[in-house]
PDB file of N, CA and C in Angstrom:
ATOM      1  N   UNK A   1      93.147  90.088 104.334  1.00  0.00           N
ATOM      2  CA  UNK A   1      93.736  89.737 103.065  1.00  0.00           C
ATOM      3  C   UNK A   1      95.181  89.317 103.297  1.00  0.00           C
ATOM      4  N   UNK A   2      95.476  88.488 102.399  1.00  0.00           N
ATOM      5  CA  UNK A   2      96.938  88.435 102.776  1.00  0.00           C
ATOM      6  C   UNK A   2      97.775  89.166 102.218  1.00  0.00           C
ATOM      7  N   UNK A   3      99.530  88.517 102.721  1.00  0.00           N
ATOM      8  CA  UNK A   3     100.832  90.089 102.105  1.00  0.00           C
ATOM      9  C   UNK A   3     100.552  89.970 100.923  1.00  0.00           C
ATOM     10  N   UNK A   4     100.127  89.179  99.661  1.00  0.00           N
ATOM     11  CA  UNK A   4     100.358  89.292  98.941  1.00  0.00           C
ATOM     12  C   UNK A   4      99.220  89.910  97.843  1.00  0.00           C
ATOM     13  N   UNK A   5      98.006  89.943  98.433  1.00  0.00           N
ATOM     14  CA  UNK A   5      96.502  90.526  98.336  1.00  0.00           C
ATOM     15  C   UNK A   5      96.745  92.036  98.573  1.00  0.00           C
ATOM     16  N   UNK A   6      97.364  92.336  99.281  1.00  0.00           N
ATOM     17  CA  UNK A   6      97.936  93.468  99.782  1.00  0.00           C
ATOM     18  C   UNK A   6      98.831  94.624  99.716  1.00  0.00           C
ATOM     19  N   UNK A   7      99.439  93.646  98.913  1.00  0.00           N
ATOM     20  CA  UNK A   7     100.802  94.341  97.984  1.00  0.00           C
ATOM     21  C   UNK A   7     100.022  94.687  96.747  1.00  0.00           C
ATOM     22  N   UNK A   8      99.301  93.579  96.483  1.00  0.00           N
ATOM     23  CA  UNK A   8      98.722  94.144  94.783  1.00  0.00           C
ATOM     24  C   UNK A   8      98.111  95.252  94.539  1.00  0.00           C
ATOM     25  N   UNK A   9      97.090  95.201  95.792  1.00  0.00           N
ATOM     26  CA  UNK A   9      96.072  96.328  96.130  1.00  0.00           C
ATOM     27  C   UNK A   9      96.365  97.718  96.520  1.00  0.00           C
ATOM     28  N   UNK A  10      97.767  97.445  97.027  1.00  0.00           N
ATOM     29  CA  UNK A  10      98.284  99.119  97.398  1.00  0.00           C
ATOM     30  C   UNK A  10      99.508  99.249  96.369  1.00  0.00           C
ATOM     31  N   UNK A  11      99.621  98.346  95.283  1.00  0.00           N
ATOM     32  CA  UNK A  11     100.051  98.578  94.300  1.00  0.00           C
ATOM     33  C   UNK A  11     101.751  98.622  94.712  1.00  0.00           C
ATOM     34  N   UNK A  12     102.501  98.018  95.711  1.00  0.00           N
ATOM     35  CA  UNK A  12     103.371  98.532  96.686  1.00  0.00           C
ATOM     36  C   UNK A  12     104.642  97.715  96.653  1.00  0.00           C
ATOM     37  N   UNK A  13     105.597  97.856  96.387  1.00  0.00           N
ATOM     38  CA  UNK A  13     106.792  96.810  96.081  1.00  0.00           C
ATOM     39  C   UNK A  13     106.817  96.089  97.356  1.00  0.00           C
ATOM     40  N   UNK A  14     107.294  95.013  97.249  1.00  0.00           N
ATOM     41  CA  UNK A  14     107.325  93.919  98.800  1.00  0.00           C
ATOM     42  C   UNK A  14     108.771  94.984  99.735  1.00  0.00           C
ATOM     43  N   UNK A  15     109.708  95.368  99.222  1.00  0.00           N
ATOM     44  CA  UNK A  15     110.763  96.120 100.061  1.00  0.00           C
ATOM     45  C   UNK A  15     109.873  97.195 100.987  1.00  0.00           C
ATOM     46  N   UNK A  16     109.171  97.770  99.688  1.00  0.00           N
ATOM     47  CA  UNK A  16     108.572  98.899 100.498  1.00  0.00           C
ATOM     48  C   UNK A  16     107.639  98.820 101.962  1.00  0.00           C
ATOM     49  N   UNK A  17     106.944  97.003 101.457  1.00  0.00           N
ATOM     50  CA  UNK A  17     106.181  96.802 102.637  1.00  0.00           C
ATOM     51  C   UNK A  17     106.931  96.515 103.566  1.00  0.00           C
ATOM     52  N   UNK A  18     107.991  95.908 103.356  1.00  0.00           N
ATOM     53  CA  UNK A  18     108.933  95.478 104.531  1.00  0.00           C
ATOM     54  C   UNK A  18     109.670  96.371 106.120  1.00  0.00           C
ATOM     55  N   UNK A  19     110.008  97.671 104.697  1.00  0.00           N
ATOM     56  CA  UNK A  19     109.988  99.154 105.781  1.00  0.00           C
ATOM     57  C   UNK A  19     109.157  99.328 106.733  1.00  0.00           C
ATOM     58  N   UNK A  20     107.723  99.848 105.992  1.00  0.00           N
ATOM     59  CA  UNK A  20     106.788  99.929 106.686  1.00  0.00           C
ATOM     60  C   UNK A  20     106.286  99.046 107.968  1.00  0.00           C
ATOM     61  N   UNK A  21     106.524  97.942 107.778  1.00  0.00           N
ATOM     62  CA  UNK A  21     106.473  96.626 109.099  1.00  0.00           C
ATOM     63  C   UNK A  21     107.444  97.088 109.758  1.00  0.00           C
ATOM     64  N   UNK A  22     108.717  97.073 109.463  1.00  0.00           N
ATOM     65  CA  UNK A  22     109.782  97.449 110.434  1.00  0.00           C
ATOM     66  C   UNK A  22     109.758  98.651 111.239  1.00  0.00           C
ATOM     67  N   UNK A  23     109.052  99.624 110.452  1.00  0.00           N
ATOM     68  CA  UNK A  23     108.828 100.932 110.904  1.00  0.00           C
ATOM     69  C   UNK A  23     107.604 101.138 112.058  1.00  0.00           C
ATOM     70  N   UNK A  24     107.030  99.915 111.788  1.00  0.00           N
ATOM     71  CA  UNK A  24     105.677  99.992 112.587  1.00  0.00           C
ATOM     72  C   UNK A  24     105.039 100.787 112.338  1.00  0.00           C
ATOM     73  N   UNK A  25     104.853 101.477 110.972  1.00  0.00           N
ATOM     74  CA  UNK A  25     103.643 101.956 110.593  1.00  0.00           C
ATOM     75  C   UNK A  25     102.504 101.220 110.106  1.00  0.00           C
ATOM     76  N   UNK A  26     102.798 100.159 109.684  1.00  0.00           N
ATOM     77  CA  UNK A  26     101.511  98.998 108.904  1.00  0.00           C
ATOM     78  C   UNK A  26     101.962  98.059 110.398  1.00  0.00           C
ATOM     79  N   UNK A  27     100.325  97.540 111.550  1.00  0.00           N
ATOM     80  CA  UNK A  27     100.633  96.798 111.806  1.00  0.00           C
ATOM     81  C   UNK A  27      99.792  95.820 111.526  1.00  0.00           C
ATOM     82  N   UNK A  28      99.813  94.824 110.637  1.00  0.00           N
ATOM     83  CA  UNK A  28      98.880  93.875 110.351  1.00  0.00           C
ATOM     84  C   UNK A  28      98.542  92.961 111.374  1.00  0.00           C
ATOM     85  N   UNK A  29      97.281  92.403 111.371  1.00  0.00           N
ATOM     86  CA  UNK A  29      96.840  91.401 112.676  1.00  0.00           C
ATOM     87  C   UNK A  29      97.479  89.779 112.425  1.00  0.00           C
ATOM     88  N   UNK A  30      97.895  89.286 113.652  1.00  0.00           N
ATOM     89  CA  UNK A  30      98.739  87.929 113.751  1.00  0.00           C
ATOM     90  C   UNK A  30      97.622  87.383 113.594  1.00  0.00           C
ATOM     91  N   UNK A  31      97.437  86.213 112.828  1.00  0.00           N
ATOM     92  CA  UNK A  31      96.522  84.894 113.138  1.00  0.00           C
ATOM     93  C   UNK A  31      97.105  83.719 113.030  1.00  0.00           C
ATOM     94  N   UNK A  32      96.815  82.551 113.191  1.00  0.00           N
ATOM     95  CA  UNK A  32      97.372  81.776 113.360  1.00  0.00           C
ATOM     96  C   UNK A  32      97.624  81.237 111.995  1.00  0.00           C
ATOM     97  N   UNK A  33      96.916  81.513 111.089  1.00  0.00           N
ATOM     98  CA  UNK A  33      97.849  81.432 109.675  1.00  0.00           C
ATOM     99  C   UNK A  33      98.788  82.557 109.147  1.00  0.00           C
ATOM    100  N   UNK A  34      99.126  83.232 109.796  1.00  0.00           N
ATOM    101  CA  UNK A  34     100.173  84.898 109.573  1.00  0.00           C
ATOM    102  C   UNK A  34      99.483  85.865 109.986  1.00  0.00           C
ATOM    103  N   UNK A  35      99.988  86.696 109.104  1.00  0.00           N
ATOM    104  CA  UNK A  35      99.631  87.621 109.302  1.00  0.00           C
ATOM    105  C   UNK A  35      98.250  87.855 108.465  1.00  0.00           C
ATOM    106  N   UNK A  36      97.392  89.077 108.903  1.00  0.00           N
ATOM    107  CA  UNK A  36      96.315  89.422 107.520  1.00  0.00           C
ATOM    108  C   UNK A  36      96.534  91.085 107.815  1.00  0.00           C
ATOM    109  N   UNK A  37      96.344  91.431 106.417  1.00  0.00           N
ATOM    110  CA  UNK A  37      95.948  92.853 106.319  1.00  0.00           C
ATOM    111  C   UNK A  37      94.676  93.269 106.760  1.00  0.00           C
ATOM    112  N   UNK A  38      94.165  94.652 106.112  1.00  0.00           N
ATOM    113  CA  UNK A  38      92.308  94.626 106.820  1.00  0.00           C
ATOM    114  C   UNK A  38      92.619  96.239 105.657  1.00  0.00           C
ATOM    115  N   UNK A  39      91.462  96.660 105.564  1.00  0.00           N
ATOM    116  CA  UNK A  39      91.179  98.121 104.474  1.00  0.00           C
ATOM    117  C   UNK A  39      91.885  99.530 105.696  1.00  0.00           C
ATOM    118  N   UNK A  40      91.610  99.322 106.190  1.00  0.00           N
ATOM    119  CA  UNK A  40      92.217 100.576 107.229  1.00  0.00           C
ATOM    120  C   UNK A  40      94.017 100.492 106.970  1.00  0.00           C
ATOM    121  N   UNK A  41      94.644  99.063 106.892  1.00  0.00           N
ATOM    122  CA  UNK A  41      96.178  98.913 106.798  1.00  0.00           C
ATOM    123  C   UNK A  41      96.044  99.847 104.838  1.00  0.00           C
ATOM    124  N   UNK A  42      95.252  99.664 103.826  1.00  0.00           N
ATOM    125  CA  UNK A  42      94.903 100.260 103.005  1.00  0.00           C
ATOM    126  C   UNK A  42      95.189 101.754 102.867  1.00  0.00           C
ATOM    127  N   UNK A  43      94.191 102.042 103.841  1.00  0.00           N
ATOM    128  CA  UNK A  43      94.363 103.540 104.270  1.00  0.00           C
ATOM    129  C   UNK A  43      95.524 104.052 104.664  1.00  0.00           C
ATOM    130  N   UNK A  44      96.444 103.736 105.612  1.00  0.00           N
ATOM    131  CA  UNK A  44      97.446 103.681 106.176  1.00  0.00           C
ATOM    132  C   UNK A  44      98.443 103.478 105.132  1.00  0.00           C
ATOM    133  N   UNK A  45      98.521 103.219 104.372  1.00  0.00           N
ATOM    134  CA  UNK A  45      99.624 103.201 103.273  1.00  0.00           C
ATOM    135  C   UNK A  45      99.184 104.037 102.119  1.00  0.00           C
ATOM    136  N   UNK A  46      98.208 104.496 101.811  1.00  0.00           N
ATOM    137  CA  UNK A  46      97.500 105.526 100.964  1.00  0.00           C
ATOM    138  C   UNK A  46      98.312 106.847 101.457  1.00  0.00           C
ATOM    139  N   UNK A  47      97.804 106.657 102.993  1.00  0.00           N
ATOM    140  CA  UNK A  47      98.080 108.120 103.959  1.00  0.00           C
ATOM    141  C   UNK A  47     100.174 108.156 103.988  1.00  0.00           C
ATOM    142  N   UNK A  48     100.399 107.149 104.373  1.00  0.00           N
ATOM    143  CA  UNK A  48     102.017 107.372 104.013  1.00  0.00           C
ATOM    144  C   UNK A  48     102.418 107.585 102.485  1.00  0.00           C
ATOM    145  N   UNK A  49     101.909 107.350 101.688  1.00  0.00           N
ATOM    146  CA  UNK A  49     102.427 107.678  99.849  1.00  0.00           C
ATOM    147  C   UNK A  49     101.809 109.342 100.232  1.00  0.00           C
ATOM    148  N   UNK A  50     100.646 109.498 100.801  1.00  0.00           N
ATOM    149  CA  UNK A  50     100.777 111.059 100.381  1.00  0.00           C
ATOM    150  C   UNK A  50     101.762 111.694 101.170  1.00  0.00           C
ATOM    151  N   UNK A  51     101.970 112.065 102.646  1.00  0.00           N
ATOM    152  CA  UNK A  51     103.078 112.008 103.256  1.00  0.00           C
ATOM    153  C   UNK A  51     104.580 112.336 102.353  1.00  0.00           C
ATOM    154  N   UNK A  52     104.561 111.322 101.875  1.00  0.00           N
ATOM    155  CA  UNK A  52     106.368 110.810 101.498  1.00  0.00           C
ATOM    156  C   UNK A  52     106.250 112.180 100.339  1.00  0.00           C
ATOM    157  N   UNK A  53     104.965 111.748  99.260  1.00  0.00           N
ATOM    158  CA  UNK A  53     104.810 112.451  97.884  1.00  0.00           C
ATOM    159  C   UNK A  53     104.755 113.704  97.661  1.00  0.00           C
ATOM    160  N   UNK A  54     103.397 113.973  98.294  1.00  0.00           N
ATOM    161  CA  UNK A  54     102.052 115.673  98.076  1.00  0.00           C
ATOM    162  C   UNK A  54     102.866 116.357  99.305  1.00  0.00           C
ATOM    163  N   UNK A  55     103.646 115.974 100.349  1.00  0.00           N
ATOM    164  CA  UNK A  55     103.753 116.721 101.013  1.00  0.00           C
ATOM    165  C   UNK A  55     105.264 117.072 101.562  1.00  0.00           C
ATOM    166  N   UNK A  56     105.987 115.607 101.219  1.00  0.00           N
ATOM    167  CA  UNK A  56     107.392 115.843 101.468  1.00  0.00           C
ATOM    168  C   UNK A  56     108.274 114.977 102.528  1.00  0.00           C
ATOM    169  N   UNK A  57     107.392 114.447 103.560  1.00  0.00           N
ATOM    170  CA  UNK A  57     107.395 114.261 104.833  1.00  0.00           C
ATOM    171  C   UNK A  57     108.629 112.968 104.978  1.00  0.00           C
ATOM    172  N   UNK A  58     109.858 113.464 105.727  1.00  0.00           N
ATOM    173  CA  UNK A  58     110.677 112.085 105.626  1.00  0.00           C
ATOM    174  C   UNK A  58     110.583 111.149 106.724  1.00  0.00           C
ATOM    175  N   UNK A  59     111.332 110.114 106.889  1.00  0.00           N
ATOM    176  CA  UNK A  59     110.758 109.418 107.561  1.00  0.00           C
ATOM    177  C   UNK A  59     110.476 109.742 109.428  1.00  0.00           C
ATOM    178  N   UNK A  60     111.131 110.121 109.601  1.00  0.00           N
ATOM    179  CA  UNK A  60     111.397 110.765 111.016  1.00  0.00           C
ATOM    180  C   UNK A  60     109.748 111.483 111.448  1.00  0.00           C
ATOM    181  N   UNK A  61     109.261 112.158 110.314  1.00  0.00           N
ATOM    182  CA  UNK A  61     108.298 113.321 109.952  1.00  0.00           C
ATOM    183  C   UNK A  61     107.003 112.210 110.030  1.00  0.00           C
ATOM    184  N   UNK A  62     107.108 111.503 109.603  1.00  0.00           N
ATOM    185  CA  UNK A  62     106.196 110.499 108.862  1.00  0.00           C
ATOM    186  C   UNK A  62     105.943 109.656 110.774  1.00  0.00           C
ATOM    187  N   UNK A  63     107.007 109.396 111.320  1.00  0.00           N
ATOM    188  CA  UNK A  63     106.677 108.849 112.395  1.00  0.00           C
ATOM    189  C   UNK A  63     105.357 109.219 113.235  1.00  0.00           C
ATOM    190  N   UNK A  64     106.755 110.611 113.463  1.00  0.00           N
ATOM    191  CA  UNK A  64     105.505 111.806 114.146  1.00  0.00           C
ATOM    192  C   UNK A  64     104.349 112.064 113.771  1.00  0.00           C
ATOM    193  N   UNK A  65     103.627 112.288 112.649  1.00  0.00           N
ATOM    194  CA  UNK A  65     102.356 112.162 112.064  1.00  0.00           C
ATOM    195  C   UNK A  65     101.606 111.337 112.056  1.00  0.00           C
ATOM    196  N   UNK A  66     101.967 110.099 112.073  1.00  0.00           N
ATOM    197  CA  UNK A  66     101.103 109.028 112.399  1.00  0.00           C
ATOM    198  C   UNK A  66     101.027 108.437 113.957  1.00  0.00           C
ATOM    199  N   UNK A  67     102.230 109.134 114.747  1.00  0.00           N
ATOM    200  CA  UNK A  67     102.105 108.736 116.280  1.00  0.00           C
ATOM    201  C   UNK A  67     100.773 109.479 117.015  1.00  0.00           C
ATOM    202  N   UNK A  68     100.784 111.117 116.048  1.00  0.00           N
ATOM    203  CA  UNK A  68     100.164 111.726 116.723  1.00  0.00           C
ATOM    204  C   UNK A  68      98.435 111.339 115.732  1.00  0.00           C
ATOM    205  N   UNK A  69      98.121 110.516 114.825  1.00  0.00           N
ATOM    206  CA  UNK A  69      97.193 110.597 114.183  1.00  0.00           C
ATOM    207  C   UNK A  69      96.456 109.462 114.746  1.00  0.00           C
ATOM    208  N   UNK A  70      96.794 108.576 115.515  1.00  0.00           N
ATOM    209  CA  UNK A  70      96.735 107.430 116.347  1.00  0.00           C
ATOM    210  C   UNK A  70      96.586 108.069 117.719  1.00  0.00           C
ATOM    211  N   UNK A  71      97.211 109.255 118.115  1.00  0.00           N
ATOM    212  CA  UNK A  71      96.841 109.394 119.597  1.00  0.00           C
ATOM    213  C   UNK A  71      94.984 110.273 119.300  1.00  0.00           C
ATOM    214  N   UNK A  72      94.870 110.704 118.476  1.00  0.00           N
ATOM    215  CA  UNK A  72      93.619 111.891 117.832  1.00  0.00           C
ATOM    216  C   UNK A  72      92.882 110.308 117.933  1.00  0.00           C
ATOM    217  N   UNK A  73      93.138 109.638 117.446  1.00  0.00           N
ATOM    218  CA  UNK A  73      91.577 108.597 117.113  1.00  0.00           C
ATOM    219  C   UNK A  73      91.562 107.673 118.303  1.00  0.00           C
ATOM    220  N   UNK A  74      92.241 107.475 119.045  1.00  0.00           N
ATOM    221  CA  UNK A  74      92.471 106.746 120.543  1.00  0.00           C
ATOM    222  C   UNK A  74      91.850 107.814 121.647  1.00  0.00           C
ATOM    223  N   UNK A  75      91.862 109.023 121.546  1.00  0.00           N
ATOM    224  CA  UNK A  75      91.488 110.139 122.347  1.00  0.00           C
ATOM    225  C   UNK A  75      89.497 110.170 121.893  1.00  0.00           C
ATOM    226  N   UNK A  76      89.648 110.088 120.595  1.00  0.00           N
ATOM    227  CA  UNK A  76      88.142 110.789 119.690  1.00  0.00           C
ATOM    228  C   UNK A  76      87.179 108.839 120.622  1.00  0.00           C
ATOM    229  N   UNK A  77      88.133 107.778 120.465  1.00  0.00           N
ATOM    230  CA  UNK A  77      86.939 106.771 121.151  1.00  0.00           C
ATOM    231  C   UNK A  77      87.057 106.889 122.264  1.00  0.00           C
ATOM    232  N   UNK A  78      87.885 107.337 123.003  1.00  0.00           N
ATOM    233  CA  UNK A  78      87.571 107.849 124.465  1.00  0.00           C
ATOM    234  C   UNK A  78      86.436 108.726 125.203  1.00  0.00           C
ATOM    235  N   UNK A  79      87.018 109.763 124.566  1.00  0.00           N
ATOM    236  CA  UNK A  79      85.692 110.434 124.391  1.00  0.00           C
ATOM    237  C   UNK A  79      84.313 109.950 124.372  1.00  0.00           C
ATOM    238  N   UNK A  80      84.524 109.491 122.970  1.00  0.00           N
ATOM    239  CA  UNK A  80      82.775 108.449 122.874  1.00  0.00           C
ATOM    240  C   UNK A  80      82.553 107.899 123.980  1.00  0.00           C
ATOM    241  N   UNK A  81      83.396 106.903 124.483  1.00  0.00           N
ATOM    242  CA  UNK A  81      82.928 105.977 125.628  1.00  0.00           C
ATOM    243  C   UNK A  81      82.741 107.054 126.833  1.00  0.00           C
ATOM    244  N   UNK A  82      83.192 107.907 126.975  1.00  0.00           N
ATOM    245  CA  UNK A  82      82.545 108.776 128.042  1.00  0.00           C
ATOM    246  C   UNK A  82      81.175 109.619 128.072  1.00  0.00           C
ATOM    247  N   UNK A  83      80.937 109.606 126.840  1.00  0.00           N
ATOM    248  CA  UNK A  83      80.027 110.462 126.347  1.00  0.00           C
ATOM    249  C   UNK A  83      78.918 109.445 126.341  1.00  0.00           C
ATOM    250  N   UNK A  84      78.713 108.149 126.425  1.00  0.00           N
ATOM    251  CA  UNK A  84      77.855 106.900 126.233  1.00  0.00           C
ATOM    252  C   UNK A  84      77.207 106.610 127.827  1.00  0.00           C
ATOM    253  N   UNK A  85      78.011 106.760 128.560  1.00  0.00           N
ATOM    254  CA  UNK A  85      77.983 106.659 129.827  1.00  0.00           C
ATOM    255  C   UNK A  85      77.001 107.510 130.669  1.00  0.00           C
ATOM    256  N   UNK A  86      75.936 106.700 131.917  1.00  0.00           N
ATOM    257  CA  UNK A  86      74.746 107.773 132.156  1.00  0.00           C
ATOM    258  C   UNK A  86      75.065 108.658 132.874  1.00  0.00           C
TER     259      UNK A  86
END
């Protein structure tokens, strides 16, 4: 989808998305027409509003949580692929 499909959908001021890019928490995929979003970048900004909101988390906090929520699902397909293997 594009930034602007994207913004609507996560309901999200364009500043706010701008952070988030800078922050490298949203990384949307390059194509050769820009950038595109995808439903997981969705998720990922769902998961930072609760963060910031339900839980408090500033930005520093917010890093760490998603560095380490990215190493859990990079580890969990590792796994798989070992576990696939005869």
């Amino acid at each position: 989808m594009t930034k602007q499909e994207f913004l609507i959908s996560c309901e999200l001021p364009a500043p706010t998305l701008e952070l988030y890019l800078e922050q490298q928490w949203i990384i949307p995929e390059q194509t050769s027409t820009g950038v595109t979003f995808c439903e997981m970048d969705i998720a990922r900004v769902h998961l930072i509003q609760d963060l910031k909101v339900n839980i408090g988390a500033n930005d520093e906090g917010i890093d760490i949580i998603l560095h380490l929520i990215d190493q859990v699902h990079g580890l969990r397909y590792a796994l798989a692929q070992v576990q696939k293997k005869p």
